[in-house]
N, C-alpha and C. Protein backbone atom coordinates (compact mmCIF):
# COMPACT_ATOMS: atom_id res chain seq x y z
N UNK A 1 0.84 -1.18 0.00
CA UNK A 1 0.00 0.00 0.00
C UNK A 1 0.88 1.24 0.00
N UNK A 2 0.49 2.13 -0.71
CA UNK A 2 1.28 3.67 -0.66
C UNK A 2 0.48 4.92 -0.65
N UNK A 3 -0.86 4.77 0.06
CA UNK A 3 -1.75 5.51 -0.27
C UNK A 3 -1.04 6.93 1.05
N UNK A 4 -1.61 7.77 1.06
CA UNK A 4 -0.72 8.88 2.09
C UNK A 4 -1.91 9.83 2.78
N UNK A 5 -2.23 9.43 4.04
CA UNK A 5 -3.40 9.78 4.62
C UNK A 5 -2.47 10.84 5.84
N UNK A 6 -3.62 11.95 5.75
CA UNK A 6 -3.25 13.24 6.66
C UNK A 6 -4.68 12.98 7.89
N UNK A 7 -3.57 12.88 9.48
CA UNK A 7 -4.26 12.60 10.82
C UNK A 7 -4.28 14.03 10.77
N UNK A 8 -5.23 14.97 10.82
CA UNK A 8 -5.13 16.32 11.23
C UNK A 8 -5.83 16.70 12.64
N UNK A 9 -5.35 17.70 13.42
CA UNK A 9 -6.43 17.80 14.57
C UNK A 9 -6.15 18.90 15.14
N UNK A 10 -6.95 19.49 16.23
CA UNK A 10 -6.97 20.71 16.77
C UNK A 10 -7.40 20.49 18.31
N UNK A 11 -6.73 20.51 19.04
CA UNK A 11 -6.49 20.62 20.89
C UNK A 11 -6.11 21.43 21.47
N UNK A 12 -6.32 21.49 22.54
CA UNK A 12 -6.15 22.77 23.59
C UNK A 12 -5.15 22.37 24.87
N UNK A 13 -5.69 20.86 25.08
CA UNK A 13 -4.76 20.51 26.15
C UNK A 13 -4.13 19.19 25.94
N UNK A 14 -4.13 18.73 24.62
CA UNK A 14 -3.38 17.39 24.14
C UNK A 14 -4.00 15.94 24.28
N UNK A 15 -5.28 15.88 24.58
CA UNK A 15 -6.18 14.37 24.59
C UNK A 15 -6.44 14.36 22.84
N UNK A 16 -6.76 15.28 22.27
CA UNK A 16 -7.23 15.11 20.89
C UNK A 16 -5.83 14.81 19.90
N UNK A 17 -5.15 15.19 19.99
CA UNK A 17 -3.72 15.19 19.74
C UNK A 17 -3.17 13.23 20.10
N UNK A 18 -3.40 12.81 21.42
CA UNK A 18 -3.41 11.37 21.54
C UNK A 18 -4.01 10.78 20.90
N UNK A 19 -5.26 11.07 20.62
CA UNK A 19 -6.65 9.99 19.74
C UNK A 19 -5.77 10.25 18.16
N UNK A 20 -5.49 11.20 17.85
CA UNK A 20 -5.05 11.38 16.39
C UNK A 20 -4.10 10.78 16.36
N UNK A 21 -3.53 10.98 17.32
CA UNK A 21 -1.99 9.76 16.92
C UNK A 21 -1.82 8.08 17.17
N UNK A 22 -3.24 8.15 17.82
CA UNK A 22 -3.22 6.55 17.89
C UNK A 22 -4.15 6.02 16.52
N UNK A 23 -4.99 7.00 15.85
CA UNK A 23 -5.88 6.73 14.70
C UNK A 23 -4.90 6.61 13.71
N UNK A 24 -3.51 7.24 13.55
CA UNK A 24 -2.07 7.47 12.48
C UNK A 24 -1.49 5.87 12.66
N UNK A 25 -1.67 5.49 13.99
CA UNK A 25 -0.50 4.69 14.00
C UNK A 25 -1.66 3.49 13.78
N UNK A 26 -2.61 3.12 14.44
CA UNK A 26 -3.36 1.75 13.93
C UNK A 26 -3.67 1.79 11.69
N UNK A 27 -3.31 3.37 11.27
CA UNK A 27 -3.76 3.40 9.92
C UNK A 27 -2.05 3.19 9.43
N UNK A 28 -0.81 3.28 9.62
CA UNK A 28 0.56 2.92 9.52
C UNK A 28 0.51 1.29 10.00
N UNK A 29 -0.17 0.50 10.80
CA UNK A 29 0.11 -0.51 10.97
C UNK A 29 -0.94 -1.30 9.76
N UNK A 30 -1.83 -0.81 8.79
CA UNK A 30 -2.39 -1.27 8.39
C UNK A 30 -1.69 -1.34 6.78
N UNK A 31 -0.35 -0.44 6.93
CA UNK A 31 0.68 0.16 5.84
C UNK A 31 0.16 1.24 4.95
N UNK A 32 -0.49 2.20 5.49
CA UNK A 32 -0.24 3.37 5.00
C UNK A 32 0.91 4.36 5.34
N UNK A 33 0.82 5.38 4.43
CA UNK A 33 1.64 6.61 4.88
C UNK A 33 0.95 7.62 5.28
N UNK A 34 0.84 8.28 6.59
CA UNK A 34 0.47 8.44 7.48
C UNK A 34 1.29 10.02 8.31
N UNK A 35 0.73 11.38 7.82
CA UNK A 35 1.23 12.12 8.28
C UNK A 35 0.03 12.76 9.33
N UNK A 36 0.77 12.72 10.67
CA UNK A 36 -0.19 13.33 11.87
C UNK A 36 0.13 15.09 12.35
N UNK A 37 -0.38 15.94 12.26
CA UNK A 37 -0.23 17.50 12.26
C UNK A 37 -1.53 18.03 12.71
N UNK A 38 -0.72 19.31 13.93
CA UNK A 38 -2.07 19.87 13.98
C UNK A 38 -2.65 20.83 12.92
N UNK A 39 -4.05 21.41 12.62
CA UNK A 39 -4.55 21.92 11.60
C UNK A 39 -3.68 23.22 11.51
N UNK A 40 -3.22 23.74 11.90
CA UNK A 40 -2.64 25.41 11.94
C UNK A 40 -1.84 24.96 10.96
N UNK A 41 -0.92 23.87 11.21
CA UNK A 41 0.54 23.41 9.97
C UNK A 41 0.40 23.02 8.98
N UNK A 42 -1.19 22.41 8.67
CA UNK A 42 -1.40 22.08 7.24
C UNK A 42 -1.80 23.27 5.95
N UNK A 43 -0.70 23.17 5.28
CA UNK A 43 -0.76 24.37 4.49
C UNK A 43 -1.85 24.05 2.58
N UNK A 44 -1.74 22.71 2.30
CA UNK A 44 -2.52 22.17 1.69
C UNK A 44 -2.52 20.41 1.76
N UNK A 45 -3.53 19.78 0.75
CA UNK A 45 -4.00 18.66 1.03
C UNK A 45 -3.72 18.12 -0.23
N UNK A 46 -2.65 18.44 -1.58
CA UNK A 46 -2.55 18.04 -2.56
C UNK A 46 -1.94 15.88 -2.45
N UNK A 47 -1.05 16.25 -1.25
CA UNK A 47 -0.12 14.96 -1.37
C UNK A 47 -1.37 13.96 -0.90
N UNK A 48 -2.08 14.23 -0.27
CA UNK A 48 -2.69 13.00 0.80
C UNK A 48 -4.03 12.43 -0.30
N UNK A 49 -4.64 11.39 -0.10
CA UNK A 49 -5.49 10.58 -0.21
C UNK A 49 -6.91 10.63 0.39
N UNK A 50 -6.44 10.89 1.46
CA UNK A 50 -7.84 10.87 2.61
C UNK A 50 -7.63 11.39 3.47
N UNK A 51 -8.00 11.94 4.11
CA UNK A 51 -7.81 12.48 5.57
C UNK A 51 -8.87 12.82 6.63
N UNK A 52 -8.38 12.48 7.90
CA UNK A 52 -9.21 11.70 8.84
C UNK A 52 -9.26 13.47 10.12
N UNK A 53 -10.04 14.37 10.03
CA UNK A 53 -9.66 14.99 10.95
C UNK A 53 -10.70 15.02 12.49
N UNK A 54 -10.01 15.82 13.20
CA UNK A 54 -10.50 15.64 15.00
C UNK A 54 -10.50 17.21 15.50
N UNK A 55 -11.06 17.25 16.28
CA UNK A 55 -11.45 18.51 16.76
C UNK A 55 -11.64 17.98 18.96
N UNK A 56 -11.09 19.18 19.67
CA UNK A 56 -11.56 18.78 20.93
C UNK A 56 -13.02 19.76 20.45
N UNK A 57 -13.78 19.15 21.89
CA UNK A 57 -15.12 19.89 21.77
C UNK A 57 -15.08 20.48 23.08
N UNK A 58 -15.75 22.04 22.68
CA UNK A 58 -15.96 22.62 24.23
C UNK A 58 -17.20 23.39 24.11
N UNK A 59 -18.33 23.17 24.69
CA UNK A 59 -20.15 23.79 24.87
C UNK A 59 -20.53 23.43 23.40
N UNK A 60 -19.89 22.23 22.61
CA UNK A 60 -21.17 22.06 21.56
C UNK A 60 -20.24 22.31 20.53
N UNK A 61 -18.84 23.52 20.48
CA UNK A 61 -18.40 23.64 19.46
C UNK A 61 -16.48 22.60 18.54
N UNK A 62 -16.56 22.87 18.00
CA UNK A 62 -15.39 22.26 17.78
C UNK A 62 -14.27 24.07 17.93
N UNK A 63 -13.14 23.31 17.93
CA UNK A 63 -11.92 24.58 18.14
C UNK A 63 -11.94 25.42 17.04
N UNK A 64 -11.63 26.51 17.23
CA UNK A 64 -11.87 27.53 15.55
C UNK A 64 -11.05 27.07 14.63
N UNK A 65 -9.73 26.71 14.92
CA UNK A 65 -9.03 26.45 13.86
C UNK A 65 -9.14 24.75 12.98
N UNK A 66 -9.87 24.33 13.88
CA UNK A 66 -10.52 22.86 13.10
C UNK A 66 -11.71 23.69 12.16
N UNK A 67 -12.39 24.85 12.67
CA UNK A 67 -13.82 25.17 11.80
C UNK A 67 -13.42 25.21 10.41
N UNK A 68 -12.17 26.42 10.64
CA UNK A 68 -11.17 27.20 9.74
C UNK A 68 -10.89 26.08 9.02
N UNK A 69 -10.25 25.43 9.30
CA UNK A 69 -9.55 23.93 8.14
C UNK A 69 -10.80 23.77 8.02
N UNK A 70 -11.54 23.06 7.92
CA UNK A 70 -12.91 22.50 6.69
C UNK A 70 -13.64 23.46 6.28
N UNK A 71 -13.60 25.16 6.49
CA UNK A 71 -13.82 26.09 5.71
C UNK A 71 -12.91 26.16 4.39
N UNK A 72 -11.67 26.15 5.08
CA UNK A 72 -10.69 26.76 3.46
C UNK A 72 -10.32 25.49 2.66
N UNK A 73 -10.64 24.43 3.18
CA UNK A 73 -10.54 23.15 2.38
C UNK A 73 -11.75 22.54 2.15
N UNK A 74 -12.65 23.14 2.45
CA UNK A 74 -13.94 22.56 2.14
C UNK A 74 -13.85 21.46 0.13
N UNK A 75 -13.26 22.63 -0.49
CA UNK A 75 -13.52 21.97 -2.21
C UNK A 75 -12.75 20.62 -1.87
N UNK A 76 -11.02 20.57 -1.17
CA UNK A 76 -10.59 19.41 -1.22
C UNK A 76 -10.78 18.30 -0.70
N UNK A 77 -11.13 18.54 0.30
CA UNK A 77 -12.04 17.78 1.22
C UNK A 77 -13.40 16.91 0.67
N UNK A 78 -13.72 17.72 0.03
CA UNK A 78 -15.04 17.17 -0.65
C UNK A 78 -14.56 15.91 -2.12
N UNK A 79 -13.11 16.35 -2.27
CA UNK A 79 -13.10 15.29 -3.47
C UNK A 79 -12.08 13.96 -2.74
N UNK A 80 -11.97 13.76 -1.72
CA UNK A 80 -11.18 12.28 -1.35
C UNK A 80 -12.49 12.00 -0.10
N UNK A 81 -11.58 11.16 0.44
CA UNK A 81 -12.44 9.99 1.78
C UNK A 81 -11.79 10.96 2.95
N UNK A 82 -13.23 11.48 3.50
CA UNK A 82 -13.07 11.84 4.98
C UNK A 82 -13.70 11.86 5.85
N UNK A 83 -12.81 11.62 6.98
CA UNK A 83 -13.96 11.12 8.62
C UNK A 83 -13.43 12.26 9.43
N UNK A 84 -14.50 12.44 10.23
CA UNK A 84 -14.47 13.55 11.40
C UNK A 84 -14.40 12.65 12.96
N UNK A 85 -14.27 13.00 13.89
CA UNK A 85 -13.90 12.61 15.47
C UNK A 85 -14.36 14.30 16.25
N UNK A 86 -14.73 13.82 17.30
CA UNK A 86 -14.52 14.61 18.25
C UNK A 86 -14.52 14.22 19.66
N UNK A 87 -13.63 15.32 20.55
CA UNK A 87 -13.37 14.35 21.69
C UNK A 87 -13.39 15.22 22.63
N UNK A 88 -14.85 14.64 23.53
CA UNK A 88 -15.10 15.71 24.62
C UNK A 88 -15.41 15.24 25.78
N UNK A 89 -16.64 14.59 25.42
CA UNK A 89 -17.78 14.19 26.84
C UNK A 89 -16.70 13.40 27.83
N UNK A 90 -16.92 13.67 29.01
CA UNK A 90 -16.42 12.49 30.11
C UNK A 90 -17.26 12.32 30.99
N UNK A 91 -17.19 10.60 31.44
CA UNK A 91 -17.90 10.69 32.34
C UNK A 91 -18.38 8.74 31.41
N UNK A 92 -19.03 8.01 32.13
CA UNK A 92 -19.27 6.43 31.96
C UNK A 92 -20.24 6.83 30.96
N UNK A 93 -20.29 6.01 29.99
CA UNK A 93 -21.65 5.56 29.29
C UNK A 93 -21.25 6.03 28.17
N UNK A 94 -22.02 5.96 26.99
CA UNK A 94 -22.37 5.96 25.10
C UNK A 94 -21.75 7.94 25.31
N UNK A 95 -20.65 8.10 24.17
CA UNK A 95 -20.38 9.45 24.26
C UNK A 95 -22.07 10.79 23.70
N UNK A 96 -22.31 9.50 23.06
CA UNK A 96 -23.33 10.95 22.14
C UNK A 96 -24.51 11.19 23.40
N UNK A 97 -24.83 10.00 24.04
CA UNK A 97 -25.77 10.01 24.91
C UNK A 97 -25.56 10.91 25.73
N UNK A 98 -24.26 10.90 26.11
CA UNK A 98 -23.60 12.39 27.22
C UNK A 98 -23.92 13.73 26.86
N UNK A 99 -23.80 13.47 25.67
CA UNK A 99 -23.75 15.23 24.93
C UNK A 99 -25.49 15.51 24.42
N UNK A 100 -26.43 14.89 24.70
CA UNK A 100 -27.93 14.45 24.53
C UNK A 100 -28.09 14.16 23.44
N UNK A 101 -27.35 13.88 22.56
CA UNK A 101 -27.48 13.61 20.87
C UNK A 101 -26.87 14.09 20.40
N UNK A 102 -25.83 15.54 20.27
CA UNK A 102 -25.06 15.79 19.75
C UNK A 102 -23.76 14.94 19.66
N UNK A 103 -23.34 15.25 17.72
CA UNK A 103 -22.51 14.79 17.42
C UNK A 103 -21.44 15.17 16.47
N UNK A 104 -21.99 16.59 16.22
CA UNK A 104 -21.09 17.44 15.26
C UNK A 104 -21.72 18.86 15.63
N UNK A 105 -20.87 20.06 15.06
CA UNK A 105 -21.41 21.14 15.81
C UNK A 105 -22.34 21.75 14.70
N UNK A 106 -23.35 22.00 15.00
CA UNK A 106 -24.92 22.14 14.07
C UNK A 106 -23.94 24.37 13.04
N UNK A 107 -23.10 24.77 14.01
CA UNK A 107 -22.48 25.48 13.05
C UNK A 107 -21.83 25.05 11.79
N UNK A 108 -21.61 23.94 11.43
CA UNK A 108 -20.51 23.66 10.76
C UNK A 108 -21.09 22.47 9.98
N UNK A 109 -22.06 22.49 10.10
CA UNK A 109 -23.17 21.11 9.62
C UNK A 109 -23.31 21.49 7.97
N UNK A 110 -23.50 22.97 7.47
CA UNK A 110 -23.79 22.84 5.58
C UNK A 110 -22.34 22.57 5.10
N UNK A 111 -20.93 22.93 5.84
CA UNK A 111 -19.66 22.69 5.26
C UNK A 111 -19.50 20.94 5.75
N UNK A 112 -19.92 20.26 6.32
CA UNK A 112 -19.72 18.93 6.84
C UNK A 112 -20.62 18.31 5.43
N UNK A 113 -22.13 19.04 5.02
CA UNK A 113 -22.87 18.22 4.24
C UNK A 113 -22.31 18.21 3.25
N UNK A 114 -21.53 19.53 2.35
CA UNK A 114 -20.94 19.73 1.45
C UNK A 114 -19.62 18.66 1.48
N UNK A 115 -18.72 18.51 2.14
CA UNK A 115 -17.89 17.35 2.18
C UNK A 115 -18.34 15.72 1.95
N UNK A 116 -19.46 15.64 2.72
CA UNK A 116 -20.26 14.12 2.82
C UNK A 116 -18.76 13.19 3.36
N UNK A 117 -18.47 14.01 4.99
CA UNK A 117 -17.53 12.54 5.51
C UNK A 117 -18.12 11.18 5.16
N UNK A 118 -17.22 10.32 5.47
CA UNK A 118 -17.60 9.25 5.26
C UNK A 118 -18.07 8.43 6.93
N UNK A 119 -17.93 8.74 7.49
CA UNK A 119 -17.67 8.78 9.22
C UNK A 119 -17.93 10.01 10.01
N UNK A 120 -18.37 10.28 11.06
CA UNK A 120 -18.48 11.14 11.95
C UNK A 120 -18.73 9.83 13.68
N UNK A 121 -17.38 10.45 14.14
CA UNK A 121 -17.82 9.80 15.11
C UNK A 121 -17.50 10.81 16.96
N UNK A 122 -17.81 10.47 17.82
CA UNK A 122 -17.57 11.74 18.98
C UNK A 122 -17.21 10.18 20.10
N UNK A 123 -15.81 10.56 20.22
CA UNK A 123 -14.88 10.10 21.08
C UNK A 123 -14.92 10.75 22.97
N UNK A 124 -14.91 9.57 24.10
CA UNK A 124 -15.03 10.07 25.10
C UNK A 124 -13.67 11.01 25.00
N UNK A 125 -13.25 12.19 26.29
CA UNK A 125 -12.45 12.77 26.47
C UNK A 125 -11.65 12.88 27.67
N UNK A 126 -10.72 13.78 27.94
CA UNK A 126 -9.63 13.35 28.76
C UNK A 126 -9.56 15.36 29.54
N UNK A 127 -10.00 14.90 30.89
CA UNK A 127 -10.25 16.69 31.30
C UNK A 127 -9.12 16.55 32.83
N UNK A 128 -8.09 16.90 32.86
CA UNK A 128 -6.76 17.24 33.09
C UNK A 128 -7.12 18.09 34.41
N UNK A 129 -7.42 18.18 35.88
CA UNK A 129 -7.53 19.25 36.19
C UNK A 129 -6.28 20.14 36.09
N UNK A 130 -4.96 19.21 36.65
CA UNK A 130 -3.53 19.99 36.25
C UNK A 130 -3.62 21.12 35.29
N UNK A 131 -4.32 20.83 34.07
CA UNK A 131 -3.80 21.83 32.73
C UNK A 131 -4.95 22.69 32.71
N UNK A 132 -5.89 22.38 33.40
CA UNK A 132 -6.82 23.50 33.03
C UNK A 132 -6.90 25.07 33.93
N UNK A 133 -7.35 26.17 33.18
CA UNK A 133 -7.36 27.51 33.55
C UNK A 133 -8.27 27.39 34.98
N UNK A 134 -7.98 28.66 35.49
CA UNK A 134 -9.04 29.19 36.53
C UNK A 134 -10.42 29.05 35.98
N UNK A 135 -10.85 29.84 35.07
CA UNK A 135 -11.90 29.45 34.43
C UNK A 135 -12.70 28.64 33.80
N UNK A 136 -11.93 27.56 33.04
CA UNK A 136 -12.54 26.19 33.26
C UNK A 136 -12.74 25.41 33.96
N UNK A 137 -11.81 25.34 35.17
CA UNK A 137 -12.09 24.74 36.53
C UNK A 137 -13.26 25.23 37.20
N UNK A 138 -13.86 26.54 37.12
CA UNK A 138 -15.14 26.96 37.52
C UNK A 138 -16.24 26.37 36.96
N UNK A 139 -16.37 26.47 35.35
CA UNK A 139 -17.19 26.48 34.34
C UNK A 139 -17.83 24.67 34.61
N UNK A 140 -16.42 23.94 34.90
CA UNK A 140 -16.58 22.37 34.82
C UNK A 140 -17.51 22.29 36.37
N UNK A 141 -17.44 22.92 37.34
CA UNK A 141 -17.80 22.78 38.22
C UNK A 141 -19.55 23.10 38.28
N UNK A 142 -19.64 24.13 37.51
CA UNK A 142 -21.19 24.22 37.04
C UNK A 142 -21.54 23.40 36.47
N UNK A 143 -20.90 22.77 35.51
CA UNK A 143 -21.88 21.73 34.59
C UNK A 143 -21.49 20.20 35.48
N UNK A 144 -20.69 20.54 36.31
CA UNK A 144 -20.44 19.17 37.02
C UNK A 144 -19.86 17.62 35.94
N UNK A 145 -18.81 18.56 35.11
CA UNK A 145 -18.40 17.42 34.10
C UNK A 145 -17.12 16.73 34.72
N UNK A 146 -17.32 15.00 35.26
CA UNK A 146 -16.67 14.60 35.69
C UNK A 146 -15.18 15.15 35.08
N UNK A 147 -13.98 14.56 36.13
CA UNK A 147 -12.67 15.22 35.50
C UNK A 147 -12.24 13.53 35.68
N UNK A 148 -11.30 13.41 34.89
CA UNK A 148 -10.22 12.52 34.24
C UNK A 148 -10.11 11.31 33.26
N UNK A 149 -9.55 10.67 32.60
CA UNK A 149 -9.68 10.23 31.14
C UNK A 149 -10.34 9.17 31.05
N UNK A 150 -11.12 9.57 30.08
CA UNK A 150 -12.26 8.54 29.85
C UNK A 150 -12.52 7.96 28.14
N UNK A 151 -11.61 8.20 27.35
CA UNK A 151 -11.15 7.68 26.35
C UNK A 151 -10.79 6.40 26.42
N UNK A 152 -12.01 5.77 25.44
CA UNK A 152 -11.77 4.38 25.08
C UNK A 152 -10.73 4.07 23.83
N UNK A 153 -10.17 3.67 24.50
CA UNK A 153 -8.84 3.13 23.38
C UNK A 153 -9.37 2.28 22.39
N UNK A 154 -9.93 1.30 23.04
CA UNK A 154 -10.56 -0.04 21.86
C UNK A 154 -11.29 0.78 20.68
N UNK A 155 -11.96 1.67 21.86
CA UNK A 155 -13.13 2.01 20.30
C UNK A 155 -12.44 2.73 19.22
N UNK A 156 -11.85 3.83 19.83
CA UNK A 156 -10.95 4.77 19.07
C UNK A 156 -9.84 3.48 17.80
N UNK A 157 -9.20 2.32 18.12
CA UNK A 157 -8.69 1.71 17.55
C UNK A 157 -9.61 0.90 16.31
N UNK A 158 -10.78 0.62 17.35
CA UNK A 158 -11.56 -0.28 16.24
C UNK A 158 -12.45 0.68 15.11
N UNK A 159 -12.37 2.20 15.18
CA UNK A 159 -12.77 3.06 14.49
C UNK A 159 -11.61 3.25 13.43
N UNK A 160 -10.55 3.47 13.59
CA UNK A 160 -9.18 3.76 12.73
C UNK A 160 -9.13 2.58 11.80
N UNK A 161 -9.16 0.73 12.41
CA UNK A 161 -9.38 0.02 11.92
C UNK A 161 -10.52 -0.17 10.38
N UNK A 162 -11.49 0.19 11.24
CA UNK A 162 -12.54 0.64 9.67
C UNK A 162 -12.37 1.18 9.17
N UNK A 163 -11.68 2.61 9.18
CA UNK A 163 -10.70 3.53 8.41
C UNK A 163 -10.09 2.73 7.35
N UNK A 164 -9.24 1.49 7.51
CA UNK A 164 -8.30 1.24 7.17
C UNK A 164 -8.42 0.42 5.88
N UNK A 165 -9.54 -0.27 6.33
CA UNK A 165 -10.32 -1.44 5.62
C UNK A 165 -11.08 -0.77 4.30
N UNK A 166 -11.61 0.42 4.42
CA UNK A 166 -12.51 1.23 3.80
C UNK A 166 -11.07 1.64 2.52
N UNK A 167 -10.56 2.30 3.30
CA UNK A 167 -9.42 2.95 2.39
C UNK A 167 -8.68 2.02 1.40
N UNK A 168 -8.92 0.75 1.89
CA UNK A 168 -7.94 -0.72 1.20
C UNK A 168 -8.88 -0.85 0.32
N UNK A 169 -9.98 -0.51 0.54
CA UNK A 169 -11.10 -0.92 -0.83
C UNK A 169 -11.50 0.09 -1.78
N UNK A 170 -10.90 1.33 -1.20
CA UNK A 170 -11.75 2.45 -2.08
C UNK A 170 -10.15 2.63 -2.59
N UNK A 171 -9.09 3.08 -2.25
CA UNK A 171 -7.84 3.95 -2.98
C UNK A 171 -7.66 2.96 -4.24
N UNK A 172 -7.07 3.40 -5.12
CA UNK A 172 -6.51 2.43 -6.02
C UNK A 172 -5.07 2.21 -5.96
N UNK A 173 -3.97 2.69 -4.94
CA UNK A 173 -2.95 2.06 -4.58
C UNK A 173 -2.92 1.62 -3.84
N UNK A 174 -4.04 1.04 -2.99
CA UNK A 174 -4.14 0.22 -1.76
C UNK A 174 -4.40 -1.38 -2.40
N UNK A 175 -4.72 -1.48 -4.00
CA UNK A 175 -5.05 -2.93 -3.92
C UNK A 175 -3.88 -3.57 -4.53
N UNK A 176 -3.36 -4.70 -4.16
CA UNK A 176 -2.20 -5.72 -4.28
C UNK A 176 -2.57 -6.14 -5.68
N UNK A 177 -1.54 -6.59 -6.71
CA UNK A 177 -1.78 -7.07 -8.28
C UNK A 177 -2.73 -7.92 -8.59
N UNK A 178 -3.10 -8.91 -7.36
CA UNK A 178 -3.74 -10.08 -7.54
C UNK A 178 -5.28 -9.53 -7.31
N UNK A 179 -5.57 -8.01 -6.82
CA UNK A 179 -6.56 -7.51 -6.50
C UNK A 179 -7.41 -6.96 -7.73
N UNK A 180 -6.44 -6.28 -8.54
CA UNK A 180 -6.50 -5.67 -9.78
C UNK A 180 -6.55 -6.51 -11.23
C-alpha cells in the first residue's frame, strides 16, 4: 500500500492530539503513509489521499481552527475519503448520549454536508484538572463534568481500523496485483 493519509487535529490541552496519533498509528500498521499534524501546519491537502480529521469539543463547538480547516478546504475535502472525530464528553456511558445527541457542531453542519464525511464519530475525552485555567475549573464545576480520562482506546482503535479497511477498498494504490 502507498496511499498517504493526513491525521489532522486541533487541541487545547493534548487528549485530541493522543486519539489522532493513535488513529495514524493503527492506519501505519495497516501500511499506510500516514502524516499526523495539527490543523494550523497544514498548508494544503494536494499529497494525501484521505484524511481523517478531529477537533476537541468545548459547549457544543469544535476549536476555531478545526472550523477554519474544513472552511478553506472545504472543495478538497469534498473530493477524497473523509472522517471527522470529536473528543469531549467524560464521564461512563455511550459518548453521544452524554452530549444528549449531539454529534457534530450544528455550526458547521452545511460545510460537513458539502464534504459528505464518510464517518463522523464523537470520542469520550480526557479533562486534566492539572492543565486547566481558573476558568474552566469553575465552568466544569457548574456543569459538574466529571474530571479525568475517559477515552476508550478499543473504540478509538476499532474506528481507525474501519478507516483502514474502507481505504484498502476504495484507494486504487491500496489494492495488491492479484486484487486488480
Amino acid at each position: 500500500m502507498n496511499s498517504k493519509i493526513l491525521v489532522a487535529y486541533a487541541t487545547k490541552h493534548g487528549a485530541t492530539k493522543e486519539i489522532a496519533e493513535k488513529i495514524g498509528e493503527i492506519l501505519r500498521q495497516s501500511g499506510h503513509t500516514v502524516d499526523i499534524s495539527p490543523v494550523k501546519q497544514v498548508s494544503d491537502l494536494k499529497s494525501y489521499e484521505a484524511v481523517v480529521l478531529g477537533s476537541g469539543v468545548y459547549i457544543g463547538q469544535w476549536r476555531k481552527e478545526a472550523g477554519a480547516f474544513i472552511k478553506l478546504f472545504k472543495k478538497e475535502l469534498a473530493e477524497r475519503p473523509v472522517w471527522f472525530f470529536s473528543s469531549g464528553p467524560t464521564g461512563e456511558g455511550d459518548p453521544v448520549k452524554l452530549t444528549k445527541g449531539w454529534s457534530f457542531p450544528k455550526s458547521l453542519l452545511p460545510v460537513a454536508d458539502y464534504i459528505q464525511p464518510r464517518g463522523v464519530v464523537v470520542f469520550h475525552g480526557d479533562l486534566d484538572e492539572e492543565k486547566l485555567s481558573t476558568l474552566e475549573k469553575w465552568a466544569l464545576k457548574k456543569v459538574k463534568a466529571p474530571l479525568g480520562d475517559f477515552r476508550d482506546w478499543d473504540a478509538i482503535a476499532a474506528w481507525a481500523a474501519k478507516i483502514a479497511e474502507a481505504l484498502k477498498n476504495e484507494l486504487p494504490g491500496d489494492k495488491t496485483e492479484a486484487e486488480t
